[in-house]
PDB file of N, CA and C in Angstrom:
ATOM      1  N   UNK A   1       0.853  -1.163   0.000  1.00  0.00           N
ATOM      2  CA  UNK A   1       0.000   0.000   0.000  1.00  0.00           C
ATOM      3  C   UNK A   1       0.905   1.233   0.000  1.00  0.00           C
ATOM      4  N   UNK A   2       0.348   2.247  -0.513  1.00  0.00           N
ATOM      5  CA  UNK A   2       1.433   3.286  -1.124  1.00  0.00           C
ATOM      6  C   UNK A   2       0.653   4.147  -0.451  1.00  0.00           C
ATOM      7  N   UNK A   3       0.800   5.439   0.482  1.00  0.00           N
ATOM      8  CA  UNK A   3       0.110   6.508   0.894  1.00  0.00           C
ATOM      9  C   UNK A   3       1.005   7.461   0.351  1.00  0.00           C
ATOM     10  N   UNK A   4       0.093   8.796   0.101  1.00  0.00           N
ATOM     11  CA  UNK A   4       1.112  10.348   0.205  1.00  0.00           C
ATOM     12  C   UNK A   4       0.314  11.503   0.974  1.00  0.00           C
ATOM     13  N   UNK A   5       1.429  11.853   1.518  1.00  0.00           N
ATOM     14  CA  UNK A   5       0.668  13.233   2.195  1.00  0.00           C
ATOM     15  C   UNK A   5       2.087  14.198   2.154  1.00  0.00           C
ATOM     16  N   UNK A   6       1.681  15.344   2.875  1.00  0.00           N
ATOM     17  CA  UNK A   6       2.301  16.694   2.283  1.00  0.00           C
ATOM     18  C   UNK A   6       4.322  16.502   2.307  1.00  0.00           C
ATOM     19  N   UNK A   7       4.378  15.309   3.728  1.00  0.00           N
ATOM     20  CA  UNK A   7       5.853  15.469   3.547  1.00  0.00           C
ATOM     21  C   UNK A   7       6.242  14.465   2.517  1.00  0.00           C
ATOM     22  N   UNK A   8       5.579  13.650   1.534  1.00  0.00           N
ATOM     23  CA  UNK A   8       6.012  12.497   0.571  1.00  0.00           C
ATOM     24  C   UNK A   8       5.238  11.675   0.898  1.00  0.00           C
ATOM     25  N   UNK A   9       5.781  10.154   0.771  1.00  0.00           N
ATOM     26  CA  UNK A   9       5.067   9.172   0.837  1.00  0.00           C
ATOM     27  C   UNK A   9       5.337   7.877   1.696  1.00  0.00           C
ATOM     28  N   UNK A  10       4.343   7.232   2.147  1.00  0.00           N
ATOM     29  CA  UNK A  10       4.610   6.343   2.896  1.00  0.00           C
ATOM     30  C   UNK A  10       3.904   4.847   1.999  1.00  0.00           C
ATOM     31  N   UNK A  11       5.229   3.857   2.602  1.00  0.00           N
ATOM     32  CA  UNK A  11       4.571   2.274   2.019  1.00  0.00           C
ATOM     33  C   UNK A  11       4.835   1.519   3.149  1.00  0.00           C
ATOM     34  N   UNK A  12       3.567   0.517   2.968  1.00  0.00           N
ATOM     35  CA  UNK A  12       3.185  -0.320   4.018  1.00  0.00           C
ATOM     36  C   UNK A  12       3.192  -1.664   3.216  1.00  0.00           C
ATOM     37  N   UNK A  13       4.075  -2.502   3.903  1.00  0.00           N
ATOM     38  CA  UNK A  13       4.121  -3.692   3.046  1.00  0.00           C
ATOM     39  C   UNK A  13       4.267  -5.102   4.308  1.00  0.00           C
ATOM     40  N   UNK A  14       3.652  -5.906   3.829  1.00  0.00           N
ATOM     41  CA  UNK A  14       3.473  -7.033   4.816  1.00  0.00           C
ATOM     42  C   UNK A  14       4.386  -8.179   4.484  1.00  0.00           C
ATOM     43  N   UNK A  15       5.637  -8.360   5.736  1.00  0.00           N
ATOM     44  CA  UNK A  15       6.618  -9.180   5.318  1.00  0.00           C
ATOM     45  C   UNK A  15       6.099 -10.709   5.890  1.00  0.00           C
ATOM     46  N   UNK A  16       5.655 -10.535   7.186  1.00  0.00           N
ATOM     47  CA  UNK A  16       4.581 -11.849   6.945  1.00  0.00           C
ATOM     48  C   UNK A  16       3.514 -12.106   7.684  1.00  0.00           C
ATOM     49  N   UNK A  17       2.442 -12.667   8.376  1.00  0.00           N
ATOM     50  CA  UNK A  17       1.506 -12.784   8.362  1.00  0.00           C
ATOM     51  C   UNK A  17       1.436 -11.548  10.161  1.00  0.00           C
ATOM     52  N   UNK A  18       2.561 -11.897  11.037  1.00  0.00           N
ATOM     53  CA  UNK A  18       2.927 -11.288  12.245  1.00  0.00           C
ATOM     54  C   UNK A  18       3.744 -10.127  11.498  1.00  0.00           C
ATOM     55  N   UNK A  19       4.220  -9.368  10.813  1.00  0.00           N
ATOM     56  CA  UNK A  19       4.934  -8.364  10.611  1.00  0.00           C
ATOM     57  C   UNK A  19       4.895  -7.639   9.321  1.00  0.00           C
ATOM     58  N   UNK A  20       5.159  -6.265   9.465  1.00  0.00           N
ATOM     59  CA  UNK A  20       4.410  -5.163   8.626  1.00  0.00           C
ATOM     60  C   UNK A  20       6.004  -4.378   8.472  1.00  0.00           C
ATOM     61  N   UNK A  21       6.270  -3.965   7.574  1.00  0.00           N
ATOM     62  CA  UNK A  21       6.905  -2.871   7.092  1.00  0.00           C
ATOM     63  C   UNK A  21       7.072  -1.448   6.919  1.00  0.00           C
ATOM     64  N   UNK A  22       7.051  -0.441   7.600  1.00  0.00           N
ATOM     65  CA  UNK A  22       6.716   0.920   7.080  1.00  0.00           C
ATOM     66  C   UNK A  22       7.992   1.576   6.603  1.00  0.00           C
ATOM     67  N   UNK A  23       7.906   2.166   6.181  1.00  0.00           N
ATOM     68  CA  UNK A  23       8.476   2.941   5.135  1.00  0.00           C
ATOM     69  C   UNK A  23       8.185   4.636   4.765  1.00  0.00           C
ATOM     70  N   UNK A  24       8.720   5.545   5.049  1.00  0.00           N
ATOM     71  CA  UNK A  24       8.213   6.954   5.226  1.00  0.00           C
ATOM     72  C   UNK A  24       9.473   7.595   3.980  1.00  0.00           C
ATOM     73  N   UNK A  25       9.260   8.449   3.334  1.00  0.00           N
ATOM     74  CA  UNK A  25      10.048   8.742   1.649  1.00  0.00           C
ATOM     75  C   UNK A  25       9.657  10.059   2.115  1.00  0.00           C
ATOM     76  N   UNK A  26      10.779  10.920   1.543  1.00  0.00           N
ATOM     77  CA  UNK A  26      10.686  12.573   1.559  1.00  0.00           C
ATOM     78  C   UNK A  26       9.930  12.660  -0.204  1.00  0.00           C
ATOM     79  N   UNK A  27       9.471  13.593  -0.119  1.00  0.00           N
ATOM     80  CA  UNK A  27       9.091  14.384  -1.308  1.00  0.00           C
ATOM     81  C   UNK A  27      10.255  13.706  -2.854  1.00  0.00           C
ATOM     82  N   UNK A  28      11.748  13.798  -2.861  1.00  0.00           N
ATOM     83  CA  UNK A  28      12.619  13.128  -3.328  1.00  0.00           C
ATOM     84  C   UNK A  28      13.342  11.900  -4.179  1.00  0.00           C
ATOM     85  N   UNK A  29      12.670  11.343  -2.888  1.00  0.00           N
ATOM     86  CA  UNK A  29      12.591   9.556  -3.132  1.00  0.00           C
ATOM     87  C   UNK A  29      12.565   8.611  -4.241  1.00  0.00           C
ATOM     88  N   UNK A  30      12.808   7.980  -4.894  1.00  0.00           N
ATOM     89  CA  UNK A  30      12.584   7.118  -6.128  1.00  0.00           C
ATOM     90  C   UNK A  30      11.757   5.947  -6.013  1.00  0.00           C
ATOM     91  N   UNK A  31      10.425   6.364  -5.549  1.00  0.00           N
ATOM     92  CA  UNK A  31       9.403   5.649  -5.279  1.00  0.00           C
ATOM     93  C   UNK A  31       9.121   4.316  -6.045  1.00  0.00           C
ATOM     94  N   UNK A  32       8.942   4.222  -7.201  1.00  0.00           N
ATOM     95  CA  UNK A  32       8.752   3.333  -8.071  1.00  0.00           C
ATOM     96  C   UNK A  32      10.419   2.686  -8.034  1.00  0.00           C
ATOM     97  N   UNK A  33      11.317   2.833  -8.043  1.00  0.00           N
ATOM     98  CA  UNK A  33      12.348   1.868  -7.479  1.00  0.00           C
ATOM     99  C   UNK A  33      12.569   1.343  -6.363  1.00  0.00           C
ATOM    100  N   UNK A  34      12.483   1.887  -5.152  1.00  0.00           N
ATOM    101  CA  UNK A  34      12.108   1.664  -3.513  1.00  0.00           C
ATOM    102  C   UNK A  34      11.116   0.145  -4.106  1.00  0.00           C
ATOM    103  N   UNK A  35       9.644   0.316  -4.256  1.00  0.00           N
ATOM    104  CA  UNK A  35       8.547  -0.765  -4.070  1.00  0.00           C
ATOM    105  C   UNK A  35       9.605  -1.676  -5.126  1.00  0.00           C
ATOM    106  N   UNK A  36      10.058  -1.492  -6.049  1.00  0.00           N
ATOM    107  CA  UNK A  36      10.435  -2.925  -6.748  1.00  0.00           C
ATOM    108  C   UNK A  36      11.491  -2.995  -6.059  1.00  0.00           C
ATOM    109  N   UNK A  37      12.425  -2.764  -5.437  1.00  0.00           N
ATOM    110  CA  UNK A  37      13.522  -3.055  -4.262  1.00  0.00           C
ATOM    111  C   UNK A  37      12.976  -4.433  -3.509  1.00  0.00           C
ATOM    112  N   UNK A  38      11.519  -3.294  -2.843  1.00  0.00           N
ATOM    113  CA  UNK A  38      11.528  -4.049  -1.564  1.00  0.00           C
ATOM    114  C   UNK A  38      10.342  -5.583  -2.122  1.00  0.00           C
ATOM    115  N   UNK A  39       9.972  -5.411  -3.133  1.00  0.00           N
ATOM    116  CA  UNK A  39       9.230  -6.498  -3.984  1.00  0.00           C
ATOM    117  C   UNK A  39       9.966  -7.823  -3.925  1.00  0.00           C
ATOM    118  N   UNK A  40      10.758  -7.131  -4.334  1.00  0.00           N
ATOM    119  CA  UNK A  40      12.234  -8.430  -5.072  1.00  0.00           C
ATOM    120  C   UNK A  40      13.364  -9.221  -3.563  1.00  0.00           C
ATOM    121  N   UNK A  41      12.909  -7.787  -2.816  1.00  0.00           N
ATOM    122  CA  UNK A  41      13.696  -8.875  -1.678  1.00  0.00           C
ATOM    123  C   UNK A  41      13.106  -8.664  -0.526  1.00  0.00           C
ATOM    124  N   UNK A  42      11.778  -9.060  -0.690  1.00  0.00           N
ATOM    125  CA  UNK A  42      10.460  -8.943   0.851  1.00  0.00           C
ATOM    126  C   UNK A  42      11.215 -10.048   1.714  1.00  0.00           C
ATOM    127  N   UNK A  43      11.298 -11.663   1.030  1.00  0.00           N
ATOM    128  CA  UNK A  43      11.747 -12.985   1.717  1.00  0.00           C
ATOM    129  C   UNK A  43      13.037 -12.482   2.677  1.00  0.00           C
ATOM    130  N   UNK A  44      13.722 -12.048   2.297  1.00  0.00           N
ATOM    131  CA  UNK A  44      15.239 -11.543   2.802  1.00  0.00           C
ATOM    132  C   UNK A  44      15.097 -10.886   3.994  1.00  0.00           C
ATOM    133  N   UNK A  45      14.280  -9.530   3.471  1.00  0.00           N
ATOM    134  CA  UNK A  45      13.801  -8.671   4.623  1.00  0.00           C
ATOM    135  C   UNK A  45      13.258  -9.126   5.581  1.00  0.00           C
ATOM    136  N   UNK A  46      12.154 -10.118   5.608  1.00  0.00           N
ATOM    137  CA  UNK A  46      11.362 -10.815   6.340  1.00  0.00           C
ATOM    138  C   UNK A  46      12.601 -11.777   7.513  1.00  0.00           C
ATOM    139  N   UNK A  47      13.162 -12.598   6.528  1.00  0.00           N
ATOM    140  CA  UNK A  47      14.001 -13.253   7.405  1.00  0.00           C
ATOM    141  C   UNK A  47      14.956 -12.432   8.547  1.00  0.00           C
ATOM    142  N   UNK A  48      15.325 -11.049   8.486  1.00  0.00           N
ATOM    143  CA  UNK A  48      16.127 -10.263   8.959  1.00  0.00           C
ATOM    144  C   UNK A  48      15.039  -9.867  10.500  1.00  0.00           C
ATOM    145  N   UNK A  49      13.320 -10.053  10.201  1.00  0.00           N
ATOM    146  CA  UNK A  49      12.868  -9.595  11.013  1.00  0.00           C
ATOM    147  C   UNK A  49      12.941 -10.547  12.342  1.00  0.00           C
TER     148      UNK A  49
END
């Protein structure tokens, strides 16, 4: 899930069924590279949690 409000944007992504991701981006950010980042290595991330 992708939100924006005035300072940029925030993504909320579910690494697994007990744990959630947030993510807060300045105005800046390379949004559409960030989500395929964190797409491609959710499993990884997850395991780190």
């Amino acid at each position: 899930m992708v939100l924006e409000y005035a300072g940029g944007a925030v993504i909320v992504t579910a690494l697994s069924t007990d744990a959630y991701l947030l993510v807060l981006l300045n105005p800046s950010a390379n949004l559409a590279s960030l989500l395929f980042e964190l797409r491609r290595h959710r499993a990884q991330i997850s395991a780190l949690v």
